[in-house]
Protein backbone atom coordinates (compact mmCIF):
# COMPACT_ATOMS: atom_id res chain seq x y z
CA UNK A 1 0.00 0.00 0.00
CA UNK A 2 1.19 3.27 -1.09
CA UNK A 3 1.21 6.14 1.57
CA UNK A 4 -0.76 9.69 0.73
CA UNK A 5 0.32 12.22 3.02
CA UNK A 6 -2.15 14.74 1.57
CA UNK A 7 -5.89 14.26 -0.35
CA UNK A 8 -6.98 16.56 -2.56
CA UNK A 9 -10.79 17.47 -2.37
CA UNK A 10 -12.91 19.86 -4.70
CA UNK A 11 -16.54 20.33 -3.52
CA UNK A 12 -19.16 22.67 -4.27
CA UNK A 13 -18.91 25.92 -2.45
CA UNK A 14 -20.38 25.71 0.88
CA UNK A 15 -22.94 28.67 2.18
CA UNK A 16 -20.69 29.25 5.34
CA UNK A 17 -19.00 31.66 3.52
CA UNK A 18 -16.28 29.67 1.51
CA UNK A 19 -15.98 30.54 -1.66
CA UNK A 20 -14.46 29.24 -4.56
CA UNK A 21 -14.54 29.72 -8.76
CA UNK A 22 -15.22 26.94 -11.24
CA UNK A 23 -15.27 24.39 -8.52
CA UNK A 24 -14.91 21.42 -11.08
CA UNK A 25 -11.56 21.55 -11.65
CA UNK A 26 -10.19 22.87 -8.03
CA UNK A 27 -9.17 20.88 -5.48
CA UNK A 28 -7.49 21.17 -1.68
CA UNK A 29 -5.12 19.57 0.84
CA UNK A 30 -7.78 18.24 3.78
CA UNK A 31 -4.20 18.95 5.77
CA UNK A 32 -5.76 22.63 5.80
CA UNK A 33 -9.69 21.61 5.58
CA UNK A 34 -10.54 23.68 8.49
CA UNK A 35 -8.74 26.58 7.21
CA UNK A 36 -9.06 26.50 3.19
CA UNK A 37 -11.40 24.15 2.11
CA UNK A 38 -10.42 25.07 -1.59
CA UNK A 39 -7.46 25.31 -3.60
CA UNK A 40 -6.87 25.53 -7.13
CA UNK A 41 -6.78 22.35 -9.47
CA UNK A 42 -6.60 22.70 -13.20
CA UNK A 43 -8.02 19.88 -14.55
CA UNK A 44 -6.50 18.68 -17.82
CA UNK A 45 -9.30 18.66 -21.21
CA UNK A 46 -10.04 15.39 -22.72
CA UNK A 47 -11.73 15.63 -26.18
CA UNK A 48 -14.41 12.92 -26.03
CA UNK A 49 -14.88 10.79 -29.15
CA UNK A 50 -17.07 7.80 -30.08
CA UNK A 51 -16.36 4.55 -28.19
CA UNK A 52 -14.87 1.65 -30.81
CA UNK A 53 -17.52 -0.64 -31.94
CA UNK A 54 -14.53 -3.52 -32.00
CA UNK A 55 -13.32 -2.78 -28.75
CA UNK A 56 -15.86 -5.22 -26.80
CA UNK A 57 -17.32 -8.73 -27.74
CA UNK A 58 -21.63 -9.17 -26.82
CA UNK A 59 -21.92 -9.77 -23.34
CA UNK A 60 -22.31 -13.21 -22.59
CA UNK A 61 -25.40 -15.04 -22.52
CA UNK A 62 -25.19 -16.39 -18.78
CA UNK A 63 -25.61 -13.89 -16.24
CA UNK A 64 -22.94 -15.50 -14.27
CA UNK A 65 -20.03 -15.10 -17.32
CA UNK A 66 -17.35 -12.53 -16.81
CA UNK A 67 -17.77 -10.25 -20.02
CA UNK A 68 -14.22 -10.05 -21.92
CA UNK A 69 -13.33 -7.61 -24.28
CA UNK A 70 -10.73 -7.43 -26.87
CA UNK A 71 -8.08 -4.80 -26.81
CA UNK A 72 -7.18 -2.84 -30.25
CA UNK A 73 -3.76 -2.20 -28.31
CA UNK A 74 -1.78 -2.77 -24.90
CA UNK A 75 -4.18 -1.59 -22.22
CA UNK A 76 -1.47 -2.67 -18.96
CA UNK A 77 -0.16 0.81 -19.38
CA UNK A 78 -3.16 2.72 -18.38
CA UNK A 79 -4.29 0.80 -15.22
CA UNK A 80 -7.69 -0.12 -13.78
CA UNK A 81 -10.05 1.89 -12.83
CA UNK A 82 -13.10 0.17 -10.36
CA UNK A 83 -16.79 1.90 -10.31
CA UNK A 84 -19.52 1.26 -7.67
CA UNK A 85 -22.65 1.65 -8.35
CA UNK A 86 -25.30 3.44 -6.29
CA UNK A 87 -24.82 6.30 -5.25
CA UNK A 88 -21.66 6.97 -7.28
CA UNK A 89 -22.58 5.58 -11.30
CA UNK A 90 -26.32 5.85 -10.67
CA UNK A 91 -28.50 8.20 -7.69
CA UNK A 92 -32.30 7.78 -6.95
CA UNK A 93 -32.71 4.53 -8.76
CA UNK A 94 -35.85 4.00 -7.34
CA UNK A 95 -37.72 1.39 -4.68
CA UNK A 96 -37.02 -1.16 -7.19
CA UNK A 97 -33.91 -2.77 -5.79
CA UNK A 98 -35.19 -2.75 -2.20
CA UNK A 99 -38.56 -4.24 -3.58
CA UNK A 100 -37.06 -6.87 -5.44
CA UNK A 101 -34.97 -7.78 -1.69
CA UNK A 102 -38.51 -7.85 0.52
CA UNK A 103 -39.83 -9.83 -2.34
CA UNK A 104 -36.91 -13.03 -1.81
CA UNK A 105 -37.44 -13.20 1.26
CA UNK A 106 -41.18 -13.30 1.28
CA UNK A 107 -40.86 -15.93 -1.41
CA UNK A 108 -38.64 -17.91 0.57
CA UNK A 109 -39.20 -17.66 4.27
CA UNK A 110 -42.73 -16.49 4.26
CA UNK A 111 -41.91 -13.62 6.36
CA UNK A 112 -43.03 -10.18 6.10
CA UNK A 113 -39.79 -7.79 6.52
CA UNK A 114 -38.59 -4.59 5.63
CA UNK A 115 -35.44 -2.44 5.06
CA UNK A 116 -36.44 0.64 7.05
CA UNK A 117 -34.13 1.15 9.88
CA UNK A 118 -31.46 -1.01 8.32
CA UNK A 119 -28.50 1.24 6.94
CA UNK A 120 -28.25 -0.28 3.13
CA UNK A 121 -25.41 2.49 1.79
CA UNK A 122 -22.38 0.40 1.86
CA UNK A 123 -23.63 -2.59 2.46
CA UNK A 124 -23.52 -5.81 0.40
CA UNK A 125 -27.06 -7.45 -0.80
CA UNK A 126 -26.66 -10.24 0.90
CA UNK A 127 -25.92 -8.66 4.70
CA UNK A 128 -29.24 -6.64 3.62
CA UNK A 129 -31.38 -10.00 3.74
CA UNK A 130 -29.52 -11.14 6.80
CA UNK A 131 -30.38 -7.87 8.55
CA UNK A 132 -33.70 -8.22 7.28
CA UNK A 133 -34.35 -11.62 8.42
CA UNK A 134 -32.79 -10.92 11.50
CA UNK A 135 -35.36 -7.45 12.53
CA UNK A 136 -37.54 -10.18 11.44
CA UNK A 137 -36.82 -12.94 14.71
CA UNK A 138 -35.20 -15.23 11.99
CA UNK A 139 -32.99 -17.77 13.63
CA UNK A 140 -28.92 -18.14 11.86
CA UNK A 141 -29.70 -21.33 10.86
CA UNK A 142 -32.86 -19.80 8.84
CA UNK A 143 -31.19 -16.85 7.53
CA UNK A 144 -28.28 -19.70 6.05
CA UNK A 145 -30.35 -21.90 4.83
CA UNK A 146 -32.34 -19.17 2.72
CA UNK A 147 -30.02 -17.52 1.55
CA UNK A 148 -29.42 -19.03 -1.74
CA UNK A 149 -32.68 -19.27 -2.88
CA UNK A 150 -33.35 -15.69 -1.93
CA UNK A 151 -30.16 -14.26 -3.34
CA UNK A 152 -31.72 -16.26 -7.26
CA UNK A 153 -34.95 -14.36 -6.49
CA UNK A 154 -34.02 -10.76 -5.97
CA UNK A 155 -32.15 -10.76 -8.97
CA UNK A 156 -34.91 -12.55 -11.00
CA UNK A 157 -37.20 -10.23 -9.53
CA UNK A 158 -35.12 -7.42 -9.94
CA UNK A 159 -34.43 -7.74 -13.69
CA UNK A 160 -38.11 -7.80 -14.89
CA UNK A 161 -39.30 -4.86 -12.78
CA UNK A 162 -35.84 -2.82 -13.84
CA UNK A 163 -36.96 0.75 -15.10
CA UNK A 164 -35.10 2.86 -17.49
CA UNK A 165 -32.35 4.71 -15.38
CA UNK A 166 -30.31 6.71 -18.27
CA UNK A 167 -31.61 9.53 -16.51
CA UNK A 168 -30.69 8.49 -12.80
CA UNK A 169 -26.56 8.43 -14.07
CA UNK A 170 -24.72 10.47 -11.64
CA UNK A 171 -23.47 13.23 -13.33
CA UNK A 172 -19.74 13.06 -15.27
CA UNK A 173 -20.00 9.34 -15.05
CA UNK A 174 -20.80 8.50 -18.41
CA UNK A 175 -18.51 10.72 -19.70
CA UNK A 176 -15.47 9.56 -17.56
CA UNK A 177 -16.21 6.18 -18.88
CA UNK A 178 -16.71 7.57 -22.02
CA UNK A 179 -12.80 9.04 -21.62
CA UNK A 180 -11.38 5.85 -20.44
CA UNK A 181 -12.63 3.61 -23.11
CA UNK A 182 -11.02 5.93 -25.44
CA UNK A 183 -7.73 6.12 -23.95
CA UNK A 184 -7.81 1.77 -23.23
CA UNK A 185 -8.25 1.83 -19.56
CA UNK A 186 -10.25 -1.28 -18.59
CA UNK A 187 -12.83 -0.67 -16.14
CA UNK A 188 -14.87 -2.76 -14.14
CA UNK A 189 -17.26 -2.68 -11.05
CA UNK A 190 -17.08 -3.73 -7.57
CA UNK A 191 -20.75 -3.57 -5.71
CA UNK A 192 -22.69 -4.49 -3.28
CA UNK A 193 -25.57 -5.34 -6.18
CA UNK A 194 -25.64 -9.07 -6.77
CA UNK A 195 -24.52 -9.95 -10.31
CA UNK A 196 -27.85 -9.47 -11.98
CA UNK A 197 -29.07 -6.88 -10.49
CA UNK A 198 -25.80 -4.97 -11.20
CA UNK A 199 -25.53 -5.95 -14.70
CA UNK A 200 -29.30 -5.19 -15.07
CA UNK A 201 -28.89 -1.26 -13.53
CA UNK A 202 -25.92 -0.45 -16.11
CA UNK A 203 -27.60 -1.92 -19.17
CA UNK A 204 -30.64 0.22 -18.63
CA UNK A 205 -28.59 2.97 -17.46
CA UNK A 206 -26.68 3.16 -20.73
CA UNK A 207 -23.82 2.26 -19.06
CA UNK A 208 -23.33 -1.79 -19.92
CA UNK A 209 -20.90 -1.40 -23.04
CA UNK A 210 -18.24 0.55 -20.89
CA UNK A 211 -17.70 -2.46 -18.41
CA UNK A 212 -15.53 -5.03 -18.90
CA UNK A 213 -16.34 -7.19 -15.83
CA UNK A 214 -17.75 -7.02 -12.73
CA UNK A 215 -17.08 -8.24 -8.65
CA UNK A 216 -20.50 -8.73 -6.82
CA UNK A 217 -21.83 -9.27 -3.53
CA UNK A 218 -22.25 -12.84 -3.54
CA UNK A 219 -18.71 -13.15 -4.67
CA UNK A 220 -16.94 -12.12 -1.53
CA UNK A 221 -17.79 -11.67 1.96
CA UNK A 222 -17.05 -8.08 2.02
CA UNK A 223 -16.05 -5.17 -0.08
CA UNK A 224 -12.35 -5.46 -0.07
CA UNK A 225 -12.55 -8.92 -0.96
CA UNK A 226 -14.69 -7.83 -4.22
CA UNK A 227 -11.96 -4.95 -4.84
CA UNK A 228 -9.07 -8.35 -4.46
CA UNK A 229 -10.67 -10.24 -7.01
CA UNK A 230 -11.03 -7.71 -9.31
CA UNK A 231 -7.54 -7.26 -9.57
CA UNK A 232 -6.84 -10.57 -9.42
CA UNK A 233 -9.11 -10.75 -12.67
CA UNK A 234 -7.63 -7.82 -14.41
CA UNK A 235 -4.13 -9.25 -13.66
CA UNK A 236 -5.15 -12.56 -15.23
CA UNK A 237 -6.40 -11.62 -18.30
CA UNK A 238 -3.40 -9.43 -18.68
CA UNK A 239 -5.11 -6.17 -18.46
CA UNK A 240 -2.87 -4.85 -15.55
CA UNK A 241 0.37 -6.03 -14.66
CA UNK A 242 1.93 -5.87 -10.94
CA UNK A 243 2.95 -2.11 -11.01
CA UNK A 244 -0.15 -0.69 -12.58
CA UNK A 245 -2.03 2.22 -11.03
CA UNK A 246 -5.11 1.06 -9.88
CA UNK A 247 -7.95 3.58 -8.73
CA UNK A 248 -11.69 2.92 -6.98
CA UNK A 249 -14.26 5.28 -7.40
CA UNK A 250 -16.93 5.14 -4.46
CA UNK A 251 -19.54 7.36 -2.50
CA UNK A 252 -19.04 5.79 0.86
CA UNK A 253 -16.21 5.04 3.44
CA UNK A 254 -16.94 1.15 2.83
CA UNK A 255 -15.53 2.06 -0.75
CA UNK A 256 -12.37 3.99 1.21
CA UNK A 257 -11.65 1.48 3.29
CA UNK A 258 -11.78 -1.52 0.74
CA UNK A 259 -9.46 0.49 -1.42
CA UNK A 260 -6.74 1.18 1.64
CA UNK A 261 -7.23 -2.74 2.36
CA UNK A 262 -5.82 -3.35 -1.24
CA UNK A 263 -3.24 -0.84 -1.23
CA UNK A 264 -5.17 1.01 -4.24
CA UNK A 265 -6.39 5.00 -4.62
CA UNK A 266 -9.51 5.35 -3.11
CA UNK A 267 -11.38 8.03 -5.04
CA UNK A 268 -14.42 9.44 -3.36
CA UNK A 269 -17.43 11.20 -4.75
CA UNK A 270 -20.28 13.10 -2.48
CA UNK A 271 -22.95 12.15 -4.97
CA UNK A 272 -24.06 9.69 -2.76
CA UNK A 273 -25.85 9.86 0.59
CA UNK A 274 -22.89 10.60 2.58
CA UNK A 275 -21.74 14.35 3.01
CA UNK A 276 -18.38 15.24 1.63
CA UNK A 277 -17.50 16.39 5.12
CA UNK A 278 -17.59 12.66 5.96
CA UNK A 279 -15.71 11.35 3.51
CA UNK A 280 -13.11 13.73 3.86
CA UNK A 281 -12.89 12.50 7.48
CA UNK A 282 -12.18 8.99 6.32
CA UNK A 283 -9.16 10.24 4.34
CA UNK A 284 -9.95 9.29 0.75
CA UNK A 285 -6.83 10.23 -1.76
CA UNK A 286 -9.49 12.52 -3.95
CA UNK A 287 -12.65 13.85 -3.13
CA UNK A 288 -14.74 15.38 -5.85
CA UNK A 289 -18.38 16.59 -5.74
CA UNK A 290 -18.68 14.81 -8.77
CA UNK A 291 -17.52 13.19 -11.40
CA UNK A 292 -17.58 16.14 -13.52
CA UNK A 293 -14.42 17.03 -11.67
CA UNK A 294 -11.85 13.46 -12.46
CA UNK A 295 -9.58 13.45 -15.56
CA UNK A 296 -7.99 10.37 -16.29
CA UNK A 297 -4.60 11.47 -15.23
CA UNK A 298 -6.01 12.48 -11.62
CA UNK A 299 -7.13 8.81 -11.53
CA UNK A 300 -3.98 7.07 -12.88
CA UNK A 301 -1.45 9.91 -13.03
């Protein structure tokens, strides 16, 4: 793990009586956050253009395949750069997701629950139905033994009920990924969203075509685990080798603590439902208001 002594943050002016110009391309050292909360960061232009139509294969048919994509030159250069996905891709999805979780387990317990009073942000989907069941009086040995079937559920349930969301991307995202798929840098996700339902929220996002593979909550037993076999992918497809930059883009300190666990940049965007005076208290490397605000080279550089 690398050591930041410094993290620069850009956020929107605040009505306290800071003040700062342009605030998309400024940033400031959280070493003087009480004092200054901005200082000046000239973010570098990157001239969008069309994505390459041979730069990706179809996804896969089976919802559990890894989509691969096929490079039109060396991509181990440009690093990895890892996306969650609510709160930080996508904001105000809708009840959809949380529907499609009270659903499973009412299909296989019987049980009546809810996720009011259970803090979802951060979590993965699969400590969301344990918390559930548990509110709920649900024994361990319950809450283990349904688990499977209720994890195959949500995400069934999930993908038919899916609205459009093209309008619910966070904004900058699509055109960071937009950026990055010009310039070769795979990118992937790593998400509390079971596979489905994450694969489901980026295709009708808009978003699908950008992602070359994915680390979901059934997949690990916590977030840094998902960020570890992410990497472990890229490196074995020969995407990344050992020295490559490697940054992850989150809205909560779940996503800055997963990335310090793997020794990679945690980036941290306040378009989620925490403030960006908490993540700056968690000590993310950059902290943005948005996406709006990243260039490549602030990711990788």
């Amino acid at each position: 793990m690398f050591h930041i002594s410094f993290v620069r943050v850009a956020l929107i002016a605040l009505s306290d009586g800071m003040r700062c110009n342009s605030w998309q391309n400024r940033a400031c050292d959280t070493k003087q956050f009480s004092e200054r909360f901005f200082a000046r960061y000239h973010e570098r232009s990157v001239t969008p253009q069309k994505p390459s139509a041979q730069d990706t294969l179809p996804r896969p048919r089976s919802s559990n395949a890894t989509p691969v994509a096929v490079p039109s030159r060396p991509l181990w250069g440009d690093g990895l750069v890892l996306f969650d996905i609510d709160g930080t891709l996508l904001r105000r999805a809708g009840p959809h997701h949380r529907e499609a979780l009270v659903e499973a387990v009412r299909q296989a317990t019987g049980l009546e629950t809810t996720t009011d009073g259970i803090p979802v942000q951060g979590m993965l989907d699969r400590d969301i139905l344990a918390a559930m069941l548990g509110a709920a009086g649900a024994s361990r040995n319950l809450i283990q033994r349904s688990m499977p079937r209720m994890v195959a559920v949500a995400q069934s349930v999930y993908v038919r009920r899916c609205p459009d969301l093209r309008r619910k991307v966070c904004p900058g995202a699509r055109m960071l990924l937009y950026r990055l798929s010009r310039r070769g840098v795979p990118t992937g996700l790593v998400t509390g969203n079971l596979t489905r339902i994450g694969w489901k929220k980026m295709e009708r996002a808009g978003l699908r075509h950008y992602l070359r593979f994915g680390a979901f909550a059934e997949r690990a037993r916590d977030r840094a685990g998902l960020v570890r076999l992410a990497i472990r992918h890229a490196r074995a497809h020969g995407w990344i080798q050992r020295n490559s930059p490697i940054a992850l883009i989150g809205d909560h300190p779940n996503d800055i603590r997963a990335a310090r666990a793997n020794g990679v940049r945690a980036i941290s965007v306040a378009t989620g439902l925490v403030s960006a005076e908490d993540l700056a208290r968690h000590s993310p490397d950059l902290l943005v208001p948005d996406m709006r605000s990243l260039s490549i080279e602030m990711l990788l550089g």
